[in-house]
PDB file of N, CA and C in Angstrom:
ATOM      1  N   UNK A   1      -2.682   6.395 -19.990  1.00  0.00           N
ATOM      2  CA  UNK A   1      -2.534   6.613 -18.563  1.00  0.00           C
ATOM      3  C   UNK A   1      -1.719   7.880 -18.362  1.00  0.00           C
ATOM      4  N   UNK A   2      -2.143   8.886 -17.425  1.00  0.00           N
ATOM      5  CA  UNK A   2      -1.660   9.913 -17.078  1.00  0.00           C
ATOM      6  C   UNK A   2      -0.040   9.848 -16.319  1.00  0.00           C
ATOM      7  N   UNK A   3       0.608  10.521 -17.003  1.00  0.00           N
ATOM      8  CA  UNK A   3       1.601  10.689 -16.180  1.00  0.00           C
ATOM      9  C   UNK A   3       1.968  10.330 -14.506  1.00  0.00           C
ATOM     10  N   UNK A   4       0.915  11.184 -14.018  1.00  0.00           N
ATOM     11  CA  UNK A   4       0.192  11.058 -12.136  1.00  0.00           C
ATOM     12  C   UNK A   4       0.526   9.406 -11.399  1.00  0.00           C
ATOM     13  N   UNK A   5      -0.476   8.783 -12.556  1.00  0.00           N
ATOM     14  CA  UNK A   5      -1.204   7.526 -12.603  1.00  0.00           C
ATOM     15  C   UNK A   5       0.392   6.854 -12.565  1.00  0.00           C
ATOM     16  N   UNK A   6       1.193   7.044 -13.333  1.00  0.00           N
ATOM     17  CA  UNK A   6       1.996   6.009 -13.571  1.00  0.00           C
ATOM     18  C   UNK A   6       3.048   6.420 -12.654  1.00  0.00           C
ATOM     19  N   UNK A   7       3.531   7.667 -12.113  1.00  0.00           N
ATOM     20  CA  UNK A   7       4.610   7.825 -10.490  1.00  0.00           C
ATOM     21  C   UNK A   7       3.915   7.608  -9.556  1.00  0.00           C
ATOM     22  N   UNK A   8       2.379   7.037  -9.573  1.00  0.00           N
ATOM     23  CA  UNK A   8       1.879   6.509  -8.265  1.00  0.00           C
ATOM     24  C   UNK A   8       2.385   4.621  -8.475  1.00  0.00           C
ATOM     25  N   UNK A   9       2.364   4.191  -9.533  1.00  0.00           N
ATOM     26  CA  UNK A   9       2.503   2.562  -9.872  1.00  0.00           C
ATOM     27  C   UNK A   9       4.000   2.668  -9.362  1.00  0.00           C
ATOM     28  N   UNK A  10       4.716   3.643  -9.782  1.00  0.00           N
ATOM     29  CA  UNK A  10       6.177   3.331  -9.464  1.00  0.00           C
ATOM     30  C   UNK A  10       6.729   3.783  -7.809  1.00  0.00           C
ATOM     31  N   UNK A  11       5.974   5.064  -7.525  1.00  0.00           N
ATOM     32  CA  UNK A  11       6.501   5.119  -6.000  1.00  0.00           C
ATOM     33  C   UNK A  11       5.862   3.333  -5.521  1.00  0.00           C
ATOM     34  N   UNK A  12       4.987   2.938  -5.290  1.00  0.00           N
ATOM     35  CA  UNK A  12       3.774   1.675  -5.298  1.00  0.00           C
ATOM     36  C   UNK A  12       4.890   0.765  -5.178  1.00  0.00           C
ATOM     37  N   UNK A  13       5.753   0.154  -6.047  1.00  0.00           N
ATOM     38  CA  UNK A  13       7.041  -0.179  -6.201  1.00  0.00           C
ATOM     39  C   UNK A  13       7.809  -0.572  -5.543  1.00  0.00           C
ATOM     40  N   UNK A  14       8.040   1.115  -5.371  1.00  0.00           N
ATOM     41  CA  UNK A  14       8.888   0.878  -4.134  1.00  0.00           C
ATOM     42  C   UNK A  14       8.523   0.928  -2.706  1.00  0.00           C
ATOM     43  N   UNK A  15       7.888   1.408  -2.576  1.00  0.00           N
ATOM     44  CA  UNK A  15       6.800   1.251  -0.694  1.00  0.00           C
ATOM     45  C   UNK A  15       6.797  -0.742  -1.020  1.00  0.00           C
ATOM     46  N   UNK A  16       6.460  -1.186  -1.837  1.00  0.00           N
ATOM     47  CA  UNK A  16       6.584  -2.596  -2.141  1.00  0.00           C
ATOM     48  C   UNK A  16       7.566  -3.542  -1.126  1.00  0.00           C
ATOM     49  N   UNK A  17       8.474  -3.163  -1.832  1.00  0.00           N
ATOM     50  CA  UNK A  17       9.826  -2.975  -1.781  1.00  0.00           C
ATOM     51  C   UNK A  17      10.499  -2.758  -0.724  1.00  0.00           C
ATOM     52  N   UNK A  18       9.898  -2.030   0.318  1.00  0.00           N
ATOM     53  CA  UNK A  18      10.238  -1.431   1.466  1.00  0.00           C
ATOM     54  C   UNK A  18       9.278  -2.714   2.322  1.00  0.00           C
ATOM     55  N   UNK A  19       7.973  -3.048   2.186  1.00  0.00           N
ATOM     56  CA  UNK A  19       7.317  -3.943   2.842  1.00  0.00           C
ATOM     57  C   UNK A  19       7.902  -5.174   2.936  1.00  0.00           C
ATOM     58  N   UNK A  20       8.086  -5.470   1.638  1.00  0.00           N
ATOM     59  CA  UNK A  20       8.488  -6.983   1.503  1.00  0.00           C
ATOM     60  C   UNK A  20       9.987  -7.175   2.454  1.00  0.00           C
ATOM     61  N   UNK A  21      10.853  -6.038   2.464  1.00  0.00           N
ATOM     62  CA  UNK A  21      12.696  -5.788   3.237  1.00  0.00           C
ATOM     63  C   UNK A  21      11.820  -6.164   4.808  1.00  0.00           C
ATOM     64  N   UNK A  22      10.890  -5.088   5.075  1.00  0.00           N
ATOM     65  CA  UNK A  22      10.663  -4.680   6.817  1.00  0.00           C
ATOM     66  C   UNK A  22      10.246  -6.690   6.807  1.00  0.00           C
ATOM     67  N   UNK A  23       9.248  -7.478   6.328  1.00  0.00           N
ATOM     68  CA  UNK A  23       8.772  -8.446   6.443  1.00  0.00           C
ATOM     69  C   UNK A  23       9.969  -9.851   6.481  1.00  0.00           C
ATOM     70  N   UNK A  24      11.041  -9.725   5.687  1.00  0.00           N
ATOM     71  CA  UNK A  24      11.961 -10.277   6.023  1.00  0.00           C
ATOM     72  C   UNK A  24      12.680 -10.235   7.169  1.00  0.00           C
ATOM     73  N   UNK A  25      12.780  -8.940   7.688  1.00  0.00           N
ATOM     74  CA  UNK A  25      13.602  -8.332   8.487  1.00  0.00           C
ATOM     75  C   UNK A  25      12.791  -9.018  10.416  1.00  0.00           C
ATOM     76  N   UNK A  26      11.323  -9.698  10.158  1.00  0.00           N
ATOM     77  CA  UNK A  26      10.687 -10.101  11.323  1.00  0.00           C
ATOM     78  C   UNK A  26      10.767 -11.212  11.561  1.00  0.00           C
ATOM     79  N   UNK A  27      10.921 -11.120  12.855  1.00  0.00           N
ATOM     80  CA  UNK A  27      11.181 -12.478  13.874  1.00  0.00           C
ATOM     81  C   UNK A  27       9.928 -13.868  13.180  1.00  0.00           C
ATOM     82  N   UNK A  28      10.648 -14.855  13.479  1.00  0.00           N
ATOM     83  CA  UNK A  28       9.772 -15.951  12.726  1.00  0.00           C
ATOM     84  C   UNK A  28       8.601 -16.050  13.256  1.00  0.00           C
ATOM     85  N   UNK A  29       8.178 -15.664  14.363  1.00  0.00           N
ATOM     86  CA  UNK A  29       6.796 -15.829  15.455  1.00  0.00           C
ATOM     87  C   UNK A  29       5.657 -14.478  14.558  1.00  0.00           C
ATOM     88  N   UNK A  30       6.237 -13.594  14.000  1.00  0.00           N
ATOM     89  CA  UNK A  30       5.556 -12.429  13.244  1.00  0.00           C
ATOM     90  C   UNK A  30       4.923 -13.108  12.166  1.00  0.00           C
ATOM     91  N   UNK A  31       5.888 -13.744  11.444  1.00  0.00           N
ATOM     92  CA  UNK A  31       5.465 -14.126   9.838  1.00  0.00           C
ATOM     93  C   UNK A  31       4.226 -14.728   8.994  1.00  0.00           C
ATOM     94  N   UNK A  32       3.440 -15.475  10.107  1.00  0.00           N
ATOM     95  CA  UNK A  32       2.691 -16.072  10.144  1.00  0.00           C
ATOM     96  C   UNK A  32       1.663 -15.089   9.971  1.00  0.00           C
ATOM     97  N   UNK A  33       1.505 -14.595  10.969  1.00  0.00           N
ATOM     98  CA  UNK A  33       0.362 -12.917  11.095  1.00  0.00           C
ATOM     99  C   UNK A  33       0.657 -11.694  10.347  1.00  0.00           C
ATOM    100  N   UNK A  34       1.609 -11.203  11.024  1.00  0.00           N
ATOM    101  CA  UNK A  34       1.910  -9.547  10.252  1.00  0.00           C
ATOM    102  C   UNK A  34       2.499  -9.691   9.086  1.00  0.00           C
ATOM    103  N   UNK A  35       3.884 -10.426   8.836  1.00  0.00           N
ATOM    104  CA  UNK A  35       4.443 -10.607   7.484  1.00  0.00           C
ATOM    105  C   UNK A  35       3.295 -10.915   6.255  1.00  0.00           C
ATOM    106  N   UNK A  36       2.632 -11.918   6.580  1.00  0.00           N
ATOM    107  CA  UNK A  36       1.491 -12.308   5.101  1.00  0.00           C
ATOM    108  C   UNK A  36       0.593 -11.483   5.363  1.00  0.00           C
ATOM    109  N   UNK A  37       0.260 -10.601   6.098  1.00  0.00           N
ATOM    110  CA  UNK A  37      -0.871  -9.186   6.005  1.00  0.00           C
ATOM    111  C   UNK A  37      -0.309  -8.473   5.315  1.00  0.00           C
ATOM    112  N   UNK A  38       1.169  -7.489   5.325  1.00  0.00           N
ATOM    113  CA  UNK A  38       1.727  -6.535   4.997  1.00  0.00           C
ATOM    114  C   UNK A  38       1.818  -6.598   3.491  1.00  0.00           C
ATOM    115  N   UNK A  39       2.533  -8.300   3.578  1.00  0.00           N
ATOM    116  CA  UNK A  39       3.004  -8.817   1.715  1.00  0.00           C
ATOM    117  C   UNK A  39       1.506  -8.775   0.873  1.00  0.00           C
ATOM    118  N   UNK A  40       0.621  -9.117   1.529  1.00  0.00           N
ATOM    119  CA  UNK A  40      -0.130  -9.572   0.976  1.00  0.00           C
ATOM    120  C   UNK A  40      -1.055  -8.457   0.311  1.00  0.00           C
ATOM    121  N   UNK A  41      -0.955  -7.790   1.520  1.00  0.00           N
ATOM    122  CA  UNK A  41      -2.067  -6.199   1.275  1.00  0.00           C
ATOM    123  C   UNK A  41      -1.368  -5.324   0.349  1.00  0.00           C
ATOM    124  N   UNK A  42       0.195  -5.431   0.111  1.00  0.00           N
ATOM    125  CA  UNK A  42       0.834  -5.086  -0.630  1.00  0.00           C
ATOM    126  C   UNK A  42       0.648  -5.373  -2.460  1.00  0.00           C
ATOM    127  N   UNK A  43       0.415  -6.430  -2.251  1.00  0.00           N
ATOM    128  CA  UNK A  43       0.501  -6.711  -3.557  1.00  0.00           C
ATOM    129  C   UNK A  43      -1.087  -6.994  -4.118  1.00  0.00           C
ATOM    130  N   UNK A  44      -2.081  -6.742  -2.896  1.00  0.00           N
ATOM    131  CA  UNK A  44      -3.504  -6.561  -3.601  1.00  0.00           C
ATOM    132  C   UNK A  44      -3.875  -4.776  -4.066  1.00  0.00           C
ATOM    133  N   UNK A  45      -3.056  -3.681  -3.358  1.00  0.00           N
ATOM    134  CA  UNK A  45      -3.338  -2.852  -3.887  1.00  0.00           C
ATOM    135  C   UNK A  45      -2.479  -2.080  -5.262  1.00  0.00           C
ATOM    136  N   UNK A  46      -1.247  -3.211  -5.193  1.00  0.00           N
ATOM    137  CA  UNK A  46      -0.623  -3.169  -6.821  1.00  0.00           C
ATOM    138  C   UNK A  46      -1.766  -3.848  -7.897  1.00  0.00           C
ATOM    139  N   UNK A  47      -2.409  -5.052  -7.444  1.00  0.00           N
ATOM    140  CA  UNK A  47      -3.595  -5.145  -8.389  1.00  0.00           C
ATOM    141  C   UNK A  47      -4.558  -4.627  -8.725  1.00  0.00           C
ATOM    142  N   UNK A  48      -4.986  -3.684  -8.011  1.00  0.00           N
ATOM    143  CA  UNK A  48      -6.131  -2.830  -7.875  1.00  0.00           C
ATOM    144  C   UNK A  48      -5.344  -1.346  -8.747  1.00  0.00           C
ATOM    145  N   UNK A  49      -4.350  -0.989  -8.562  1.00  0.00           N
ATOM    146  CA  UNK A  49      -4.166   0.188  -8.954  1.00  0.00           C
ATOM    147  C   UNK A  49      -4.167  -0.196 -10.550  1.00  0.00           C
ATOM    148  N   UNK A  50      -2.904  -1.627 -10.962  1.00  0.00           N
ATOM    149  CA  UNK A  50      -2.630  -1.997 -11.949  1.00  0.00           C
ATOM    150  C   UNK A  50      -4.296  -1.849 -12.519  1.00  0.00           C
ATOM    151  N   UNK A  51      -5.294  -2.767 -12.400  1.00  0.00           N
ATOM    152  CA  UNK A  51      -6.500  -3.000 -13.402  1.00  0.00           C
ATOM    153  C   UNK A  51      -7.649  -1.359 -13.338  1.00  0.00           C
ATOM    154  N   UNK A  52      -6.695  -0.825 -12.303  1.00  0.00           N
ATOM    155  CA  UNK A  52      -7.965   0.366 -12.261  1.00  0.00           C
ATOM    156  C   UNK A  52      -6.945   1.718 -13.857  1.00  0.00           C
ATOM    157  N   UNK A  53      -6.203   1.272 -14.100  1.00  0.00           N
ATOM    158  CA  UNK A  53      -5.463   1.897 -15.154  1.00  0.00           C
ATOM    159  C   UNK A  53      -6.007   1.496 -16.765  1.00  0.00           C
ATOM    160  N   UNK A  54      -6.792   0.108 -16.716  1.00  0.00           N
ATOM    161  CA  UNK A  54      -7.377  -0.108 -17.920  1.00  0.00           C
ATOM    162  C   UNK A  54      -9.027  -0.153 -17.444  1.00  0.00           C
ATOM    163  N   UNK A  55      -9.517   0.386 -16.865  1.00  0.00           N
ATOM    164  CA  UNK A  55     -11.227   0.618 -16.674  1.00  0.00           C
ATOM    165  C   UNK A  55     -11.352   1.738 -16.671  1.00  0.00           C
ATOM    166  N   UNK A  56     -12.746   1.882 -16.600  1.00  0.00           N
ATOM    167  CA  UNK A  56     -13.750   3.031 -17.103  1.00  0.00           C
ATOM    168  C   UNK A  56     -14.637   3.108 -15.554  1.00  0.00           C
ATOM    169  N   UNK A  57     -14.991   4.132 -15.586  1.00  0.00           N
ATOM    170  CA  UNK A  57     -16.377   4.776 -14.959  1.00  0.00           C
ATOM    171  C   UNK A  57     -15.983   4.019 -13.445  1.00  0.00           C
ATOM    172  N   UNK A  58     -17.338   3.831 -13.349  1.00  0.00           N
ATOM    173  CA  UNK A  58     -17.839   2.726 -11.799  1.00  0.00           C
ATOM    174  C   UNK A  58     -16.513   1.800 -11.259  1.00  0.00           C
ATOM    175  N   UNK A  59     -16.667   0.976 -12.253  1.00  0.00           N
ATOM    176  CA  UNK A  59     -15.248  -0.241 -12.296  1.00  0.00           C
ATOM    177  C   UNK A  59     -13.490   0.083 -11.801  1.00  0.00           C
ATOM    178  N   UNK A  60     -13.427   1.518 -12.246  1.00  0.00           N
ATOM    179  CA  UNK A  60     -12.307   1.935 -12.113  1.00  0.00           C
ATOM    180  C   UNK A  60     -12.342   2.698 -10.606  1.00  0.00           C
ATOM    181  N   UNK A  61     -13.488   3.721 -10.342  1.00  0.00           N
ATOM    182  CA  UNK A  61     -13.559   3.996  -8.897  1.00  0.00           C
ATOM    183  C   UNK A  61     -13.802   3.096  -7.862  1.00  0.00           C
ATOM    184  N   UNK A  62     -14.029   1.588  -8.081  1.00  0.00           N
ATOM    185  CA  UNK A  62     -14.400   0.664  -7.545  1.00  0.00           C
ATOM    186  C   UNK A  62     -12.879   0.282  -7.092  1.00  0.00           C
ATOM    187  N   UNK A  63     -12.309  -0.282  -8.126  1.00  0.00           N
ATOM    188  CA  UNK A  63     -11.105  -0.207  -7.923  1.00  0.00           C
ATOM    189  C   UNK A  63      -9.881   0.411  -7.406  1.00  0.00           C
ATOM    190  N   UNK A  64     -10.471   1.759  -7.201  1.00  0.00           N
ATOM    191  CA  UNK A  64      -9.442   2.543  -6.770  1.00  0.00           C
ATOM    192  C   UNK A  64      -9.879   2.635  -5.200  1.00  0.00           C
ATOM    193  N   UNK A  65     -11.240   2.626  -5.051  1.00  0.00           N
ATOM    194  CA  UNK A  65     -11.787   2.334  -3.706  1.00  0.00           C
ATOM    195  C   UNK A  65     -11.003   1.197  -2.353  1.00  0.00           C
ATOM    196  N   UNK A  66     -10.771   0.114  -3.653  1.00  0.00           N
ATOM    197  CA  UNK A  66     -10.633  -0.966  -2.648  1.00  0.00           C
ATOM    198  C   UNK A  66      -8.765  -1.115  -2.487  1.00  0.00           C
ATOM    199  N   UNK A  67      -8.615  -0.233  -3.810  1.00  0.00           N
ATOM    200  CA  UNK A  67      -6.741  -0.038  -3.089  1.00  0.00           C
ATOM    201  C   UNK A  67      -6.687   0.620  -1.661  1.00  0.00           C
ATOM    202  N   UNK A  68      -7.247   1.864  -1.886  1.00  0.00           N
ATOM    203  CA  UNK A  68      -7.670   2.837  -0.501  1.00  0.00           C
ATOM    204  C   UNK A  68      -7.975   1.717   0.637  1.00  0.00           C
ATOM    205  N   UNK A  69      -8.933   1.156   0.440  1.00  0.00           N
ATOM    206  CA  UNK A  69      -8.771   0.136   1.406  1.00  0.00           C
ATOM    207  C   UNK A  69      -7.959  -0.664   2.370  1.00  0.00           C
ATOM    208  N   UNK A  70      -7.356  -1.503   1.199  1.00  0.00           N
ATOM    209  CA  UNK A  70      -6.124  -2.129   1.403  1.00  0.00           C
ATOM    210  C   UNK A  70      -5.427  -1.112   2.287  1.00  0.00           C
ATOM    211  N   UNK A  71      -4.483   0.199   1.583  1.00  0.00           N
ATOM    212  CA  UNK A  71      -3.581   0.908   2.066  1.00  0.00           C
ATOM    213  C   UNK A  71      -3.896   1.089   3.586  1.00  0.00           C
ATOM    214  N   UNK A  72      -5.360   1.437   3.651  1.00  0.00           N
ATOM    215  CA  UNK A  72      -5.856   1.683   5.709  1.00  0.00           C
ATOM    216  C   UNK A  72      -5.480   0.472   6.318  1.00  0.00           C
ATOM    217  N   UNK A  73      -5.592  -0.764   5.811  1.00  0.00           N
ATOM    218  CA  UNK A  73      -5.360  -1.556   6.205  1.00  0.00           C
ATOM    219  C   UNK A  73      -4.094  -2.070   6.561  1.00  0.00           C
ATOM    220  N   UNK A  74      -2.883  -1.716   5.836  1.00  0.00           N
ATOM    221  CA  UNK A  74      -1.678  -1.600   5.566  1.00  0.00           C
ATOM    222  C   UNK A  74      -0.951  -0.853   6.998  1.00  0.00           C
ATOM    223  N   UNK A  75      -1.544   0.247   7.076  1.00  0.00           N
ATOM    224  CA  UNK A  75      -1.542   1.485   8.319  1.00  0.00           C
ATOM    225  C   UNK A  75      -1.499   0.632   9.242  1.00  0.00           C
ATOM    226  N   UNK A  76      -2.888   0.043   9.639  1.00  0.00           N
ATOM    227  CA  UNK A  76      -3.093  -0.291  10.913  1.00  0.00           C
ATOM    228  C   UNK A  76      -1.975  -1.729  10.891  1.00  0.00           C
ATOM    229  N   UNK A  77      -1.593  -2.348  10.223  1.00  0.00           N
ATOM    230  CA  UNK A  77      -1.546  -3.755  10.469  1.00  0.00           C
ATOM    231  C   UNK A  77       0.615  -3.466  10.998  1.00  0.00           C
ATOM    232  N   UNK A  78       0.694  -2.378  10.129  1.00  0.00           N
ATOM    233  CA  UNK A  78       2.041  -1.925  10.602  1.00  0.00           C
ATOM    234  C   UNK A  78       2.570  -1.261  11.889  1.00  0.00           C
ATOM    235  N   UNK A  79       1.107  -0.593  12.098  1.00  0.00           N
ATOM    236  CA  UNK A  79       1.456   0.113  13.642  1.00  0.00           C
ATOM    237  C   UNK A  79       1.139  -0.914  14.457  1.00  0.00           C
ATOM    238  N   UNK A  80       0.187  -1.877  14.478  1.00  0.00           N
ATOM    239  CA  UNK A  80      -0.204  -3.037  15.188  1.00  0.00           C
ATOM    240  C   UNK A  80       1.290  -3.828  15.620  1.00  0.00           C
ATOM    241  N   UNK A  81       2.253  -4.236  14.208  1.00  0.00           N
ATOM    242  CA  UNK A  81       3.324  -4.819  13.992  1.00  0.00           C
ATOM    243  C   UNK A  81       4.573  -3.933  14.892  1.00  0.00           C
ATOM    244  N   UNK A  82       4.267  -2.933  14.888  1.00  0.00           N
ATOM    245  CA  UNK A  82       5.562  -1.611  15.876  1.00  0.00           C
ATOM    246  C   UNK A  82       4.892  -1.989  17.633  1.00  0.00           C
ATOM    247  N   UNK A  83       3.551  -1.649  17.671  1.00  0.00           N
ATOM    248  CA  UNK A  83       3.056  -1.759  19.005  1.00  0.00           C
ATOM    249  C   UNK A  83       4.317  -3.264  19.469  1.00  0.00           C
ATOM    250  N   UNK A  84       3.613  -4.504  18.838  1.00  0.00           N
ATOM    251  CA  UNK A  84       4.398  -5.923  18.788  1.00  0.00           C
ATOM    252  C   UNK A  84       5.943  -5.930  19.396  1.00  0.00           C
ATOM    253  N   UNK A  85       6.086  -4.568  18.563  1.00  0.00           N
ATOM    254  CA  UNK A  85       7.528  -4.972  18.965  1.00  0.00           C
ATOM    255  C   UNK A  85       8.287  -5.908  17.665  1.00  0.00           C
ATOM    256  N   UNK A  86       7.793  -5.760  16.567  1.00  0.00           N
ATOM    257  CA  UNK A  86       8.151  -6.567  15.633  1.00  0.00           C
ATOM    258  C   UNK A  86       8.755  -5.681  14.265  1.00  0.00           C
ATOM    259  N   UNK A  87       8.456  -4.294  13.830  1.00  0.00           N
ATOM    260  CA  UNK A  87       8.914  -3.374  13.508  1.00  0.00           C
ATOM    261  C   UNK A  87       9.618  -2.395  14.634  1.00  0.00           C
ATOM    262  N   UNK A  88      10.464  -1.791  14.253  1.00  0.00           N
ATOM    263  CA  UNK A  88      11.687  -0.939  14.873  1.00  0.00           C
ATOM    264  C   UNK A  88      10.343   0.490  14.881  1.00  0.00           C
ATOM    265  N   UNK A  89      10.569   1.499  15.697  1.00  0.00           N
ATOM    266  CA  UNK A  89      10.361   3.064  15.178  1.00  0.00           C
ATOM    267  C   UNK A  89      10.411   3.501  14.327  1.00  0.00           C
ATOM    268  N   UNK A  90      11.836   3.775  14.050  1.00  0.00           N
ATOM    269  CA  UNK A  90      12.277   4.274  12.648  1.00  0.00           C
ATOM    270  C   UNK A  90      11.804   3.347  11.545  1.00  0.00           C
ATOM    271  N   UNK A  91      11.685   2.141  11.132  1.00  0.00           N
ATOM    272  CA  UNK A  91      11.155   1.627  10.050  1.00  0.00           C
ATOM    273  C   UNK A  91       9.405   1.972   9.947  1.00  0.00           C
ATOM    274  N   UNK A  92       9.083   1.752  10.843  1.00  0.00           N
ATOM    275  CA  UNK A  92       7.242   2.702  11.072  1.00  0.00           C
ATOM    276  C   UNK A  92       7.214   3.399  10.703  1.00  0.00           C
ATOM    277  N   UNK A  93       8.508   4.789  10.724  1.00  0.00           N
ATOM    278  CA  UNK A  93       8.187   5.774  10.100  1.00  0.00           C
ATOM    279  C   UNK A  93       8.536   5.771   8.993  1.00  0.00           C
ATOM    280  N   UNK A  94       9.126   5.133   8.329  1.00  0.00           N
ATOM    281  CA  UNK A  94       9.737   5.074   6.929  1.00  0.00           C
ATOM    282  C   UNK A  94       8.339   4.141   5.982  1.00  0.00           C
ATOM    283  N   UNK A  95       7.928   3.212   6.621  1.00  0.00           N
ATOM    284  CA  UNK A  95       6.980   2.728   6.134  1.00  0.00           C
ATOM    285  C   UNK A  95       5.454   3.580   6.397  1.00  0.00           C
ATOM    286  N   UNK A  96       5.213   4.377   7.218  1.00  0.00           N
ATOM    287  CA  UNK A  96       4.051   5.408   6.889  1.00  0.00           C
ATOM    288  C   UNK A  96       3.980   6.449   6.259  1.00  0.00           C
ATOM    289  N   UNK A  97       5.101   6.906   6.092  1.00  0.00           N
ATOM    290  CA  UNK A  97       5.551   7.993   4.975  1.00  0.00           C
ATOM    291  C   UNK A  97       5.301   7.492   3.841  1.00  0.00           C
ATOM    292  N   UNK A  98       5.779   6.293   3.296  1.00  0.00           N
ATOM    293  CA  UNK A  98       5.539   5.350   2.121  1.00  0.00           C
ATOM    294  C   UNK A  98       4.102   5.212   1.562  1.00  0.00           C
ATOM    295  N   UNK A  99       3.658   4.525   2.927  1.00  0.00           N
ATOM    296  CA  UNK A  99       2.019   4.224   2.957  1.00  0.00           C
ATOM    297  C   UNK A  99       1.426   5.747   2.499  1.00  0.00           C
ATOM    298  N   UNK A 100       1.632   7.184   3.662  1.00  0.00           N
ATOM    299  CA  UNK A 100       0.572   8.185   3.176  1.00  0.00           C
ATOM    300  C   UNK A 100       1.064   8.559   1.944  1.00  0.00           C
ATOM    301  N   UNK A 101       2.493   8.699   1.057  1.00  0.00           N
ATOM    302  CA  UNK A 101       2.667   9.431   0.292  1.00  0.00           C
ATOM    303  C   UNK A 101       1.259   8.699  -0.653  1.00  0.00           C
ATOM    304  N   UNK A 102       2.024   7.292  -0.882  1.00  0.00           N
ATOM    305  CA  UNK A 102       0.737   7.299  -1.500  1.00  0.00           C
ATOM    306  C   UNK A 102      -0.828   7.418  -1.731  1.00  0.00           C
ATOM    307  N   UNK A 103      -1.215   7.296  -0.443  1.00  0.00           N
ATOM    308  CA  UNK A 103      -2.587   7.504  -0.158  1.00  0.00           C
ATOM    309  C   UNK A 103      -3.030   9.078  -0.451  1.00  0.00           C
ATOM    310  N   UNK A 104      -1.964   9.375  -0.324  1.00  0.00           N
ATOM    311  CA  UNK A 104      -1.911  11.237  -0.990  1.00  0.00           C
ATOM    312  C   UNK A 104      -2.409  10.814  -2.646  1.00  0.00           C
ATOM    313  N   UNK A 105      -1.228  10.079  -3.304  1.00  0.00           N
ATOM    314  CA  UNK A 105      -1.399   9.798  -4.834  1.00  0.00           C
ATOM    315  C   UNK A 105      -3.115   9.249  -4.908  1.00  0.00           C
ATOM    316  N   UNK A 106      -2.964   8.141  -4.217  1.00  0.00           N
ATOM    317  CA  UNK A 106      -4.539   7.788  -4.502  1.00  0.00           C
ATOM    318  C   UNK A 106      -5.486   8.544  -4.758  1.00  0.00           C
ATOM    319  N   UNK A 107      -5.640   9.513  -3.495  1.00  0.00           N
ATOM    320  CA  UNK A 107      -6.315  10.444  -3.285  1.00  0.00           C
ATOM    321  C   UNK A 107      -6.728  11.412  -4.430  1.00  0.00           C
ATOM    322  N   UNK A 108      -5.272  11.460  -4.929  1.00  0.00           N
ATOM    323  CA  UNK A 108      -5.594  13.015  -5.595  1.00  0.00           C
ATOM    324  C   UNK A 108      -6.159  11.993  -7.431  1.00  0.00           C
ATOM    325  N   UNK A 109      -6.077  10.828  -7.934  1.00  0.00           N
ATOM    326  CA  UNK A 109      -6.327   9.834  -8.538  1.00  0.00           C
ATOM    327  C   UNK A 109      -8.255  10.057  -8.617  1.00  0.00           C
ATOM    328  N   UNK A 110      -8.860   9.429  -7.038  1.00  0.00           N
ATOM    329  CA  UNK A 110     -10.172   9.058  -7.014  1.00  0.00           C
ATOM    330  C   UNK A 110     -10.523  10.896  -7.207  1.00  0.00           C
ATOM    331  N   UNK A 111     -10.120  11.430  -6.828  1.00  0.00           N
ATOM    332  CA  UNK A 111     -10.809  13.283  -6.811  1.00  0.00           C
ATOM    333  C   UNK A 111     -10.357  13.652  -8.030  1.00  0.00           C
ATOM    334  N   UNK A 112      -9.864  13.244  -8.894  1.00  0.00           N
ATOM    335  CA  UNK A 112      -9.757  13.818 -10.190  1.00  0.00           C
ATOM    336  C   UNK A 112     -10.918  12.639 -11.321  1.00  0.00           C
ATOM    337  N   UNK A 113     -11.840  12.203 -10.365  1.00  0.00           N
ATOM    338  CA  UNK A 113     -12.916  11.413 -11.257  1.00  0.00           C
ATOM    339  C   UNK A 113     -11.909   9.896 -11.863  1.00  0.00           C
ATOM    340  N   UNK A 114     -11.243   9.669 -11.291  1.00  0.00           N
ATOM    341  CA  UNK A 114     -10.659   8.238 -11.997  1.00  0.00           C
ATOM    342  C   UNK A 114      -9.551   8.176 -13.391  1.00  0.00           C
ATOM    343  N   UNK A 115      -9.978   9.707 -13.959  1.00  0.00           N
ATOM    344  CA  UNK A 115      -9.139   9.715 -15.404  1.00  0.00           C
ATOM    345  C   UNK A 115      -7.339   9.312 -15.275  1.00  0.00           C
TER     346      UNK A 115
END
């Protein structure tokens, strides 16, 4: 695994890290909806990045596809969660910075053919 590959698993980490704090940090009426979207989408595109690090070809852009996924999903479900009134401003922005850095990493991941 490329160098690249592996400060995207670790920033990944910590944006984690930052989801799981903001998700604690919400009113109990949130938790139900936004909290298990955020945690959840969180830790499906740590699986996706994790297994797209031991595949090949198709399998691995497949994989890296459906992290990308996740992460859009991540976007919306957080600004949805700020609209709410259930994230602060400033944590929105701390958590989309998080979200694009990586979607930057992704990015530059699926355009370098998966290697």
């Amino acid at each position: 695994m490329s160098e690249e590959h592996l400060s995207l698993l670790v920033h990944w980490e910590g944006a984690s890290v930052l989801i799981f704090e903001t998700c604690a940090q919400m009113p109990r009426a949130a938790r139900q909806s936004f909290a298990l979207r955020l945690e959840g989408g969180a830790l499906d595109v740590h699986s996706h990045l994790s297994a797209a690090r031991f595949l090949r070809g198709g399998a691995r852009d497949e994989a890296l596809a459906r992290a990308d996924g996740h992460l859009a999903t991540l976007r919306f479900v957080a600004r949805l969660a700020h609209r709410r009134q259930h994230i602060s401003h400033g944590r929105l922005e701390e958590l989309s910075r998080a979200l694009d850095e990586a979607g930057r990493m992704l990015g530059g991941w699926r355009r370098a053919g998966g290697r």
